[in-house]
Structures are given as structure tokens and as C-alpha cells.
PDB file of N, CA and C in Angstrom:
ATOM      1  N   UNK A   1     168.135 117.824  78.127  1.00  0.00           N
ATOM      2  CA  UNK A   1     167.012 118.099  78.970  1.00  0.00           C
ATOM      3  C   UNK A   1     165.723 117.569  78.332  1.00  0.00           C
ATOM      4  N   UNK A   2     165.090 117.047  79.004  1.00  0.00           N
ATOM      5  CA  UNK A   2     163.632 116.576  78.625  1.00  0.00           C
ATOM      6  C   UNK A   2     162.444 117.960  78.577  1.00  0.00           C
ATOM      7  N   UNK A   3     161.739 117.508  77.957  1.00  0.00           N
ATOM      8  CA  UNK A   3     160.613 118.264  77.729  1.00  0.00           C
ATOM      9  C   UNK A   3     159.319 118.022  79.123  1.00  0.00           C
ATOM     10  N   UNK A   4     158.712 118.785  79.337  1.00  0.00           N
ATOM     11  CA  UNK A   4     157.609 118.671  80.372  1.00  0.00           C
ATOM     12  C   UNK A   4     156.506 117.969  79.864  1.00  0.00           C
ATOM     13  N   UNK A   5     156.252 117.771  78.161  1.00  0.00           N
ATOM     14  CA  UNK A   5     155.365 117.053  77.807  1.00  0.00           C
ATOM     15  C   UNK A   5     154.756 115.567  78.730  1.00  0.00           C
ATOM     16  N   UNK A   6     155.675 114.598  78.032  1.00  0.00           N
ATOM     17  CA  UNK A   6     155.626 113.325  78.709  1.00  0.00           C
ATOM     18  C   UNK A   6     155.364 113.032  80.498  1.00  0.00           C
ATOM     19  N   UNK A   7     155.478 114.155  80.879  1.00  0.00           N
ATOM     20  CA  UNK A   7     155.501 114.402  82.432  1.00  0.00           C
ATOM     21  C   UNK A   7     153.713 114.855  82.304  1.00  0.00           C
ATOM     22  N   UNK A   8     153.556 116.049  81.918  1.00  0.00           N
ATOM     23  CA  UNK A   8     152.282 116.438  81.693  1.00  0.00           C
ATOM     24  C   UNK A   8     151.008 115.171  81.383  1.00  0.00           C
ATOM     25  N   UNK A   9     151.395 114.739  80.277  1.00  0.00           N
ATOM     26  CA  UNK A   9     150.319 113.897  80.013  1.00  0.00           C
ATOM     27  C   UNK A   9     149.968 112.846  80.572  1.00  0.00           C
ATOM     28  N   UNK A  10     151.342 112.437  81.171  1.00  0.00           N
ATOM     29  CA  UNK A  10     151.356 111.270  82.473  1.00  0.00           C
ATOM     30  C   UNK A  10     150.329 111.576  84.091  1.00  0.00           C
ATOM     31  N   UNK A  11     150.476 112.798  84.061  1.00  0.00           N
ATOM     32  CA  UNK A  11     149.539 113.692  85.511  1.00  0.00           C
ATOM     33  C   UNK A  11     148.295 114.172  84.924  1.00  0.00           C
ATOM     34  N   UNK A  12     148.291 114.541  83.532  1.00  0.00           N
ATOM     35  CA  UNK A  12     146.668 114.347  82.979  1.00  0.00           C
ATOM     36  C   UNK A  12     146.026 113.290  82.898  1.00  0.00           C
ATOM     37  N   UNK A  13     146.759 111.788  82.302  1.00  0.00           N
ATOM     38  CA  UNK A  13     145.871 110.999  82.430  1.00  0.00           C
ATOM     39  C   UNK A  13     145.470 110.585  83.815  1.00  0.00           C
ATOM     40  N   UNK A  14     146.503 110.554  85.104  1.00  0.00           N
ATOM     41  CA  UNK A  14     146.374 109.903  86.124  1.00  0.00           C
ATOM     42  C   UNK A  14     145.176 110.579  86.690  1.00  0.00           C
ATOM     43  N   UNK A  15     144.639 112.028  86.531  1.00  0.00           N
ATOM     44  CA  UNK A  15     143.527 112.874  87.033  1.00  0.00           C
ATOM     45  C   UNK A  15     142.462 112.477  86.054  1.00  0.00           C
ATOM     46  N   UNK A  16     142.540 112.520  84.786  1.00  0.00           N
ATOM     47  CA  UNK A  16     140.672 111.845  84.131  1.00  0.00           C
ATOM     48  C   UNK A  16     140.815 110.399  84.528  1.00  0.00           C
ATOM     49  N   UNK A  17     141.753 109.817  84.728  1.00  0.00           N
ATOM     50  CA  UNK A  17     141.344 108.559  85.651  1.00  0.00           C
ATOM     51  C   UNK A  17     140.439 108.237  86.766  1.00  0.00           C
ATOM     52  N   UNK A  18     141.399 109.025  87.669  1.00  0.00           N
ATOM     53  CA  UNK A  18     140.677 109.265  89.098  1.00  0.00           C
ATOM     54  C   UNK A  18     139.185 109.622  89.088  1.00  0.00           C
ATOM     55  N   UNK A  19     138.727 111.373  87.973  1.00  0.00           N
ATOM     56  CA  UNK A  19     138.219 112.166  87.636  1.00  0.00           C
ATOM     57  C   UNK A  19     136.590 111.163  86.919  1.00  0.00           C
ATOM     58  N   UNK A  20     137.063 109.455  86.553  1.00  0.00           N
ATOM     59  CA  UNK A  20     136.151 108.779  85.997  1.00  0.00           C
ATOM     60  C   UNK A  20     136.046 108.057  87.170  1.00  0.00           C
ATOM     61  N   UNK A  21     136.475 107.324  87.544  1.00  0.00           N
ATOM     62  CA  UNK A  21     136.481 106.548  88.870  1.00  0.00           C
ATOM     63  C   UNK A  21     135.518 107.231  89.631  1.00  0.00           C
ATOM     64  N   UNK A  22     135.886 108.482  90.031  1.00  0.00           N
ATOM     65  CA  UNK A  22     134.941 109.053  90.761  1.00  0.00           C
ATOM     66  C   UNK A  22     133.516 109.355  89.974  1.00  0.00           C
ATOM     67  N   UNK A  23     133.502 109.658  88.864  1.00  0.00           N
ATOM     68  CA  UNK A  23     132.026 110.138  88.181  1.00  0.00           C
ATOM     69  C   UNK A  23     131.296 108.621  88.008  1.00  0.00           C
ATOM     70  N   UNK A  24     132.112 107.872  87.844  1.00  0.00           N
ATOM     71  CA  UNK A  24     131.399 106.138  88.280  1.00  0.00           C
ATOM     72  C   UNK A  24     130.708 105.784  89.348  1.00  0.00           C
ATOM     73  N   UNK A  25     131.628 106.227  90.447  1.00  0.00           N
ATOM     74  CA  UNK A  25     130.799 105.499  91.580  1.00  0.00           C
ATOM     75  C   UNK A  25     130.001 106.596  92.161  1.00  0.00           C
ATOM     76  N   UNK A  26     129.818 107.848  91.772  1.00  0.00           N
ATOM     77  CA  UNK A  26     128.756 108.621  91.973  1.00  0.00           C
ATOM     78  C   UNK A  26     127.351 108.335  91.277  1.00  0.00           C
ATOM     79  N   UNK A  27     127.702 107.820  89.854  1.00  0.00           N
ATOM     80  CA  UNK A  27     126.839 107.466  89.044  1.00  0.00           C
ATOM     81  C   UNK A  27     126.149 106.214  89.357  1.00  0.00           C
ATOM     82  N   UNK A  28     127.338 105.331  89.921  1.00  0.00           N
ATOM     83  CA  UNK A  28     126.981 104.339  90.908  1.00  0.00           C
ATOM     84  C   UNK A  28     125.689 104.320  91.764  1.00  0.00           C
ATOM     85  N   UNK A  29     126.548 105.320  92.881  1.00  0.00           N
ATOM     86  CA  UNK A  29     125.450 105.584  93.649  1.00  0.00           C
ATOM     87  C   UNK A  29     124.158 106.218  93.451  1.00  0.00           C
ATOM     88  N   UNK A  30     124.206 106.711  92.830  1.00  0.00           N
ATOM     89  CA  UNK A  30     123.270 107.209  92.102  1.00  0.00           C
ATOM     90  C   UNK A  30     121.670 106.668  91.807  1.00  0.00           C
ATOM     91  N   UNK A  31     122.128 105.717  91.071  1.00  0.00           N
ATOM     92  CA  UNK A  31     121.423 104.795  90.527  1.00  0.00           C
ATOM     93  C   UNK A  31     121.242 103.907  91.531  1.00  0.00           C
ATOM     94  N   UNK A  32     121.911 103.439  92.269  1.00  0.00           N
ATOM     95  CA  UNK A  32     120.982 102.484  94.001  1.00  0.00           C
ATOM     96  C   UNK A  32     120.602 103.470  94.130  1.00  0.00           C
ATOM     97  N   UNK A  33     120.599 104.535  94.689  1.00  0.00           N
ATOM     98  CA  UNK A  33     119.877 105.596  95.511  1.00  0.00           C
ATOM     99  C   UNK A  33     117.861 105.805  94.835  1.00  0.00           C
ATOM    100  N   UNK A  34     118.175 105.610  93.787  1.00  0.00           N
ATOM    101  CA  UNK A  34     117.329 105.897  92.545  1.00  0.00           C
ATOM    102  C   UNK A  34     116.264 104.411  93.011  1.00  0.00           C
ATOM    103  N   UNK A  35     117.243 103.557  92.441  1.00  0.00           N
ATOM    104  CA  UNK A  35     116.515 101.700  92.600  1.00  0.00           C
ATOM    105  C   UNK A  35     115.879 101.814  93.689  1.00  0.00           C
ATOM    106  N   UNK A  36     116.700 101.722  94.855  1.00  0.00           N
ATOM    107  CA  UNK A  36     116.128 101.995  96.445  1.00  0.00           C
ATOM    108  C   UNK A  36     114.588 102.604  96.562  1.00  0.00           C
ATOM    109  N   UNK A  37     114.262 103.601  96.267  1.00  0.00           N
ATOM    110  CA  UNK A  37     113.514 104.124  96.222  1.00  0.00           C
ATOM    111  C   UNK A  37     112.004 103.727  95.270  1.00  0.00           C
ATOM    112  N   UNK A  38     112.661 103.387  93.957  1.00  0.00           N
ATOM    113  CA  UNK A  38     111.814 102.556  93.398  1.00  0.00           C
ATOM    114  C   UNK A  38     111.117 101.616  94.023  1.00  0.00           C
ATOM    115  N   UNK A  39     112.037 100.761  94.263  1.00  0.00           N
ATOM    116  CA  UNK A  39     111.953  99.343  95.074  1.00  0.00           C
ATOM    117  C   UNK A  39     110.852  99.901  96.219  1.00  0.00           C
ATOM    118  N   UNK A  40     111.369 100.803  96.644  1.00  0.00           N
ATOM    119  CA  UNK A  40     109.937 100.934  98.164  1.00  0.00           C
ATOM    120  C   UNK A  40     108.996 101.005  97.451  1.00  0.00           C
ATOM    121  N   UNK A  41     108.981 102.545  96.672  1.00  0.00           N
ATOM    122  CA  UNK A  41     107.491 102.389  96.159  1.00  0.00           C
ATOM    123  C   UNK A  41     107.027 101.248  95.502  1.00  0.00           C
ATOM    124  N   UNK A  42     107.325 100.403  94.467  1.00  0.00           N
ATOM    125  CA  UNK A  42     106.833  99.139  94.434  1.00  0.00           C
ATOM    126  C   UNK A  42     106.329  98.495  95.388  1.00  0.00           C
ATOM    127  N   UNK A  43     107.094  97.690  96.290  1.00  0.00           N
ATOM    128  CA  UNK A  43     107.129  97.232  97.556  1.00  0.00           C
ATOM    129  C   UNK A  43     105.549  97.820  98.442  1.00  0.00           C
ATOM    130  N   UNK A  44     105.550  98.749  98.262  1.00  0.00           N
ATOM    131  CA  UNK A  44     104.566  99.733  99.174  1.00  0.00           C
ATOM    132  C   UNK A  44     102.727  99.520  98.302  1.00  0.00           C
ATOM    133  N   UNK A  45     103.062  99.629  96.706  1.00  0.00           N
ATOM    134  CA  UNK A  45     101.789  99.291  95.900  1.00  0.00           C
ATOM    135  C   UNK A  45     101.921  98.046  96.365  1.00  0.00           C
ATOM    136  N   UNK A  46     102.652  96.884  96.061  1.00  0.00           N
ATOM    137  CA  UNK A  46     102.197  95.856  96.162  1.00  0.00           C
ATOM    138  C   UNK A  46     101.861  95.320  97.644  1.00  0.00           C
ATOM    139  N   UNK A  47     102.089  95.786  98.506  1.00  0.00           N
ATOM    140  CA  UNK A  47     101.409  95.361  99.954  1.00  0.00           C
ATOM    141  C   UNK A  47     100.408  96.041 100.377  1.00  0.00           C
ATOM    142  N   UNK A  48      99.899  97.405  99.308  1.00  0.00           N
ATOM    143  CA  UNK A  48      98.240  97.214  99.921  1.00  0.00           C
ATOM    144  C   UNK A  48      97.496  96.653  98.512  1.00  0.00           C
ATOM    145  N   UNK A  49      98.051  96.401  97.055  1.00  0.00           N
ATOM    146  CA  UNK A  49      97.667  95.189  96.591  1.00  0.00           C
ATOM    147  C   UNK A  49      96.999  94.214  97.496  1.00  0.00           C
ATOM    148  N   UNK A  50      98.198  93.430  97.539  1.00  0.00           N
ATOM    149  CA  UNK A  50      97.859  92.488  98.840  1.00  0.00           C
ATOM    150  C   UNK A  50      96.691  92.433  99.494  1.00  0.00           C
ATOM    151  N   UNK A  51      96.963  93.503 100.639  1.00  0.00           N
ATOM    152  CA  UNK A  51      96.061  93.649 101.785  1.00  0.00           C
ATOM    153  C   UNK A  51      94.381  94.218 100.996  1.00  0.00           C
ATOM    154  N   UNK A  52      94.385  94.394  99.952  1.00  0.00           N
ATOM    155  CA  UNK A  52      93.348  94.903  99.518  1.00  0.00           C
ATOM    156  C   UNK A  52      92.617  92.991  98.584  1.00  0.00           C
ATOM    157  N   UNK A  53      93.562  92.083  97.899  1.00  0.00           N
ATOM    158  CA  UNK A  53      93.032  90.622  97.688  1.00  0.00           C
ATOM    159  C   UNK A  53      92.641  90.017  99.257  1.00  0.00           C
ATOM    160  N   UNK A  54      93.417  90.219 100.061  1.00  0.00           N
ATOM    161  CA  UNK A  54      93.405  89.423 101.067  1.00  0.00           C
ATOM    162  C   UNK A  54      91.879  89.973 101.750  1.00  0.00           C
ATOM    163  N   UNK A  55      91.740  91.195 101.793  1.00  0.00           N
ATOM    164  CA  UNK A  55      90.323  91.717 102.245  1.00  0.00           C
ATOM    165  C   UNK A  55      89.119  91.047 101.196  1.00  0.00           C
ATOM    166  N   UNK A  56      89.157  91.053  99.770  1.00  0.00           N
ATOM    167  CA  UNK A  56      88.610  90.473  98.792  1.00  0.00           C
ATOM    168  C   UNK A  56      88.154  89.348  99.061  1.00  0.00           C
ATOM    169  N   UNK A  57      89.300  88.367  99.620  1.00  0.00           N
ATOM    170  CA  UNK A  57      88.777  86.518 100.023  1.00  0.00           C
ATOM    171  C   UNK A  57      88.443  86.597 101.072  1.00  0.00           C
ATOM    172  N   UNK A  58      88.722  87.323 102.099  1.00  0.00           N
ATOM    173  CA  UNK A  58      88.012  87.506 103.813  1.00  0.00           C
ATOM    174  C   UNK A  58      86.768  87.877 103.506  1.00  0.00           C
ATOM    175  N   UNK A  59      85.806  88.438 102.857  1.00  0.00           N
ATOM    176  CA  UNK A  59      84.928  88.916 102.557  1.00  0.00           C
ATOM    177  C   UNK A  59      84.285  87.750 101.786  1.00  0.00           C
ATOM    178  N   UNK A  60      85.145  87.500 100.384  1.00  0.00           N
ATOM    179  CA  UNK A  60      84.157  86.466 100.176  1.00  0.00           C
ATOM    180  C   UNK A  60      83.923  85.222 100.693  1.00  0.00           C
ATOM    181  N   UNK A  61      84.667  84.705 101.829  1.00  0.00           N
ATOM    182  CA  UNK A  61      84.649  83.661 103.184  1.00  0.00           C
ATOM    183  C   UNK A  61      83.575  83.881 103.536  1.00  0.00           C
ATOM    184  N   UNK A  62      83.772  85.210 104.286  1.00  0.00           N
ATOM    185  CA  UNK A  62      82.517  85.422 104.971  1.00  0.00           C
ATOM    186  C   UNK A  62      81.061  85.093 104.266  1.00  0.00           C
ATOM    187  N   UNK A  63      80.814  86.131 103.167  1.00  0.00           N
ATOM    188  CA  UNK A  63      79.388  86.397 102.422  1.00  0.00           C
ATOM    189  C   UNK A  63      79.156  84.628 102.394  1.00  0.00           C
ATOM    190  N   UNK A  64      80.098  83.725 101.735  1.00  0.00           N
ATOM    191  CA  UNK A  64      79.633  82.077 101.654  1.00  0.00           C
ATOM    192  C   UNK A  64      79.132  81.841 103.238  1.00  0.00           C
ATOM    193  N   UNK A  65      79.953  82.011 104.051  1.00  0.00           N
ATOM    194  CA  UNK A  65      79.551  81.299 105.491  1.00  0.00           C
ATOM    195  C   UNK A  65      77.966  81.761 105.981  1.00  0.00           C
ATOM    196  N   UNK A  66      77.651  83.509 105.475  1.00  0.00           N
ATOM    197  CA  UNK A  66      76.472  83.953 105.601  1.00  0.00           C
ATOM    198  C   UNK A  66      75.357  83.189 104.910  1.00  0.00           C
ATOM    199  N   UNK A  67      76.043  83.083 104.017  1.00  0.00           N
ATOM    200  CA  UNK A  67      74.900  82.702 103.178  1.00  0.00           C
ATOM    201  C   UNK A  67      74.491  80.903 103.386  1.00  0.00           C
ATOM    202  N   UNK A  68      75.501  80.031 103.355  1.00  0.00           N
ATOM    203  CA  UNK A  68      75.605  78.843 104.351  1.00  0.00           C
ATOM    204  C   UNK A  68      74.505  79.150 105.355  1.00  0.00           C
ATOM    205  N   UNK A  69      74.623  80.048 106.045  1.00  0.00           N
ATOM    206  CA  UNK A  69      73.894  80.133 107.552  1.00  0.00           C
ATOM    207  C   UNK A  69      72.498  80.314 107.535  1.00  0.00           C
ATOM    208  N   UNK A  70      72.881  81.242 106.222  1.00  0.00           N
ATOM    209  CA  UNK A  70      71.098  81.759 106.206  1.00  0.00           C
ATOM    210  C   UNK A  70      70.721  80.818 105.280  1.00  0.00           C
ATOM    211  N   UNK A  71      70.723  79.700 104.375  1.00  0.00           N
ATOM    212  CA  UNK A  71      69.982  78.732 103.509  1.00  0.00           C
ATOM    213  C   UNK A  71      69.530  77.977 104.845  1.00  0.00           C
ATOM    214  N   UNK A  72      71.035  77.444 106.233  1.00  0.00           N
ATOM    215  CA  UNK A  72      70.676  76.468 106.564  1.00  0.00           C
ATOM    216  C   UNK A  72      68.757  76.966 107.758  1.00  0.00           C
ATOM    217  N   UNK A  73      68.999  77.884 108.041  1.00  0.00           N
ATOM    218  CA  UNK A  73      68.158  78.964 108.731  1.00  0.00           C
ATOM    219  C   UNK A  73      66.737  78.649 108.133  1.00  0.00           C
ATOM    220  N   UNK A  74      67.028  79.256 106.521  1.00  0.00           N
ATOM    221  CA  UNK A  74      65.718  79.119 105.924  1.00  0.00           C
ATOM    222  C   UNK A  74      65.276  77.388 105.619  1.00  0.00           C
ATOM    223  N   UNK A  75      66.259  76.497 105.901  1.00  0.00           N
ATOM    224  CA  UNK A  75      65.734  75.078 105.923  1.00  0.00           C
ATOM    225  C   UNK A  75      64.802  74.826 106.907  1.00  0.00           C
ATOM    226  N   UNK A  76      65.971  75.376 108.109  1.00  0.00           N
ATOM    227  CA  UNK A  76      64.853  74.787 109.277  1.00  0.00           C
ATOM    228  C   UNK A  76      63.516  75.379 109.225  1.00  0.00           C
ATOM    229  N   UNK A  77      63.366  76.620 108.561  1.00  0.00           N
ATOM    230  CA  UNK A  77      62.178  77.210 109.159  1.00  0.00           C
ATOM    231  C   UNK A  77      61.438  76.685 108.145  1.00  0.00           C
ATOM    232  N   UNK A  78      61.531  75.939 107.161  1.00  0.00           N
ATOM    233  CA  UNK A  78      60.891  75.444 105.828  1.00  0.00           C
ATOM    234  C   UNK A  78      60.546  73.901 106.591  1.00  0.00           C
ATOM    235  N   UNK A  79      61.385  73.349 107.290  1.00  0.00           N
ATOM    236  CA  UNK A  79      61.154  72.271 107.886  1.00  0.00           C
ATOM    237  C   UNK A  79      59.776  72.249 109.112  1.00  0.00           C
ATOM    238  N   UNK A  80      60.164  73.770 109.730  1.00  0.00           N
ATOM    239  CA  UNK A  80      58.903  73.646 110.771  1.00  0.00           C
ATOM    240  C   UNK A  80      57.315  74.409 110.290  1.00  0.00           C
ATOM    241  N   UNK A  81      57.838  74.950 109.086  1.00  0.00           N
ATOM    242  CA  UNK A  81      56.834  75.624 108.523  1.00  0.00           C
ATOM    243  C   UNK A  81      56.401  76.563 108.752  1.00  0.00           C
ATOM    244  N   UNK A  82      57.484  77.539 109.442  1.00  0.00           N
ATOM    245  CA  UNK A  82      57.562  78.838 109.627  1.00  0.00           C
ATOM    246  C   UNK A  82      58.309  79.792 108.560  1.00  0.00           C
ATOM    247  N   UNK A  83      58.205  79.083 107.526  1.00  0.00           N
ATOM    248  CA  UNK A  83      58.896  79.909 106.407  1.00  0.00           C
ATOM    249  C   UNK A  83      57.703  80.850 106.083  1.00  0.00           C
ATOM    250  N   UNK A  84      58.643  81.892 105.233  1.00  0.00           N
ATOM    251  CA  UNK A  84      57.731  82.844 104.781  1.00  0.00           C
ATOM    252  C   UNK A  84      58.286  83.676 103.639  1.00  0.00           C
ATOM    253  N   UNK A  85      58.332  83.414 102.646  1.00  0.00           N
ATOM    254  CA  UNK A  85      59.686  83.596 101.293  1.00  0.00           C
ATOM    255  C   UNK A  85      59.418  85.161 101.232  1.00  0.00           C
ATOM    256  N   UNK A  86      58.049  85.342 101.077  1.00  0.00           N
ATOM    257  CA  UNK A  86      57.857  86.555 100.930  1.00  0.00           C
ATOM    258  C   UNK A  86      56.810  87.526 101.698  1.00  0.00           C
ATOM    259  N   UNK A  87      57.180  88.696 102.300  1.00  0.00           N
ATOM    260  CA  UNK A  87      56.369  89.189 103.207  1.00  0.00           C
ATOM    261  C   UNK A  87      55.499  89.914 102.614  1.00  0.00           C
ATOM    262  N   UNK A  88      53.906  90.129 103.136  1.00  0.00           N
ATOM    263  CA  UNK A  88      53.186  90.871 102.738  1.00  0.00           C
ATOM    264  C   UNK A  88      53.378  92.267 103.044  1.00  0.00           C
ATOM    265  N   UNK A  89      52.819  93.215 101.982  1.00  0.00           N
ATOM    266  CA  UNK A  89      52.540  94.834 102.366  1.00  0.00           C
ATOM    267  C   UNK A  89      53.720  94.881 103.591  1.00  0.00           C
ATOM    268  N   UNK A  90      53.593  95.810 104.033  1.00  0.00           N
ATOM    269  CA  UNK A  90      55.268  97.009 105.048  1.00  0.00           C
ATOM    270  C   UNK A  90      55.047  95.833 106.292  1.00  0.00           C
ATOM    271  N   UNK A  91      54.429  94.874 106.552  1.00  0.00           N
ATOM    272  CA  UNK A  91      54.883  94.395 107.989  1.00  0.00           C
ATOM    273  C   UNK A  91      55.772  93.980 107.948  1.00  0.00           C
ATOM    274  N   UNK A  92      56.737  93.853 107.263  1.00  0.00           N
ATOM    275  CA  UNK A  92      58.319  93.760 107.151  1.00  0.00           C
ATOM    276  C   UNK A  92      59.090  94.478 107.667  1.00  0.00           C
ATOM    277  N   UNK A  93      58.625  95.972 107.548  1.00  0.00           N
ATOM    278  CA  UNK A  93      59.634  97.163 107.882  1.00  0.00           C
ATOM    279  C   UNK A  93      58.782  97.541 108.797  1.00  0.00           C
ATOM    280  N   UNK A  94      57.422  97.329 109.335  1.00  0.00           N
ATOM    281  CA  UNK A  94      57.109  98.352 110.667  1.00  0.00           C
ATOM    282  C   UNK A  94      56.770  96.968 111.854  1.00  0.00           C
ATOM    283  N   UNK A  95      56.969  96.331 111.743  1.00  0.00           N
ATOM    284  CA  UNK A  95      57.477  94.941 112.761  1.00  0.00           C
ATOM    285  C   UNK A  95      55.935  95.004 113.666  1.00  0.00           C
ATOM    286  N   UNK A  96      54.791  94.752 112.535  1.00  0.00           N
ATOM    287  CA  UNK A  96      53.174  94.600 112.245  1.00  0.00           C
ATOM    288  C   UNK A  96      53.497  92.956 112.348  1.00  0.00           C
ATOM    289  N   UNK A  97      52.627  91.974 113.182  1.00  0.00           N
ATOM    290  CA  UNK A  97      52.388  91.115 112.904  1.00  0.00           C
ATOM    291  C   UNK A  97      51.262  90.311 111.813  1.00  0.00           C
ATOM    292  N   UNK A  98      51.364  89.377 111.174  1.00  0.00           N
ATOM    293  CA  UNK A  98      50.864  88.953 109.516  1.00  0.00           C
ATOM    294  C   UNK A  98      49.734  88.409 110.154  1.00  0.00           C
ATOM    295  N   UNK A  99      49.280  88.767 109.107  1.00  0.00           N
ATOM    296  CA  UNK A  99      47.605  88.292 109.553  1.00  0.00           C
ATOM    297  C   UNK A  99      46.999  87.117 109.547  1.00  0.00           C
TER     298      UNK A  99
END
């Protein structure tokens, strides 16, 4: 008669087998589940990154085109001799005509 040993250890290993297999692909999953999540939040800083440079050069487009507009502005009026670099006393702010 045989002993139950060799039987035993044969159905123990076949269960910490399984028993790893499974703690693997839990661990597996795990860890995507984990990444995944990372990944958004990354994903998520870096697109209002983004949208926050992209506002940065829209802005500084603009301020050049303003400022383009208003040199070419202050040409003409330098050309007709309606310039006026600097205004006297508040008729600037209480819309007083210059004397």
C-alpha cells in the first residue's frame, strides 16, 4: 500500500499554483487599475497645461496685433498732427476739451 504523502503534496502543489496564478493576475490587475488612473490624472494636468500655454500665445497674438494697431494709429495721428503723447492735467479722464 502506498502512503497518502506523494498524493498530498501533488494536490498541495497543484493549489499554491493555482493559489499564485490567481494572486498574479489580481496583482495584475491591480496595477492597470492603479496605471489607469494615473494615466488620467496625468492626462487631465497636462490638458489644462495645454489649454492654459495655448491661452498664453492667444494672448500674446493678440497684445502684438494691439499694439501693431495702436503704433500704426499713433503714426497716422503723428502724420496729421493730431498726436498728443501726453495729456495735460484730468482732461484725459473727465473728457474736458485741451486748450
Amino acid at each position: 500500500m502506498e502512503t497518502a504523502r506523494p498524493a498530498y503534496k501533488a494536490f498541495i502543489d497543484k493549489q499554491l499554483k493555482i493559489r499564485h496564478e490567481l494572486w498574479a493576475n489580481k496583482k495584475k490587475e491591480f496595477i492597470n487599475k492603479k496605471m489607469n488612473i494615473l494615466k488620467d490624472i496625468i492626462l487631465e494636468a497636462a490638458k489644462a497645461e495645454l489649454f492654459k500655454e495655448e491661452n498664453r500665445i492667444i494672448l500674446a497674438r493678440k497684445a502684438a496685433e494691439r499694439k501693431a494697431r495702436d503704433d500704426a494709429i499713433k503714426q497716422k495721428e503723428k502724420e496729421k498732427g493730431t498726436f498728443d503723447s501726453e495729456p495735460s492735467g484730468d482732461s484725459w479722464s473727465k473728457g474736458v476739451a485741451k486748450p
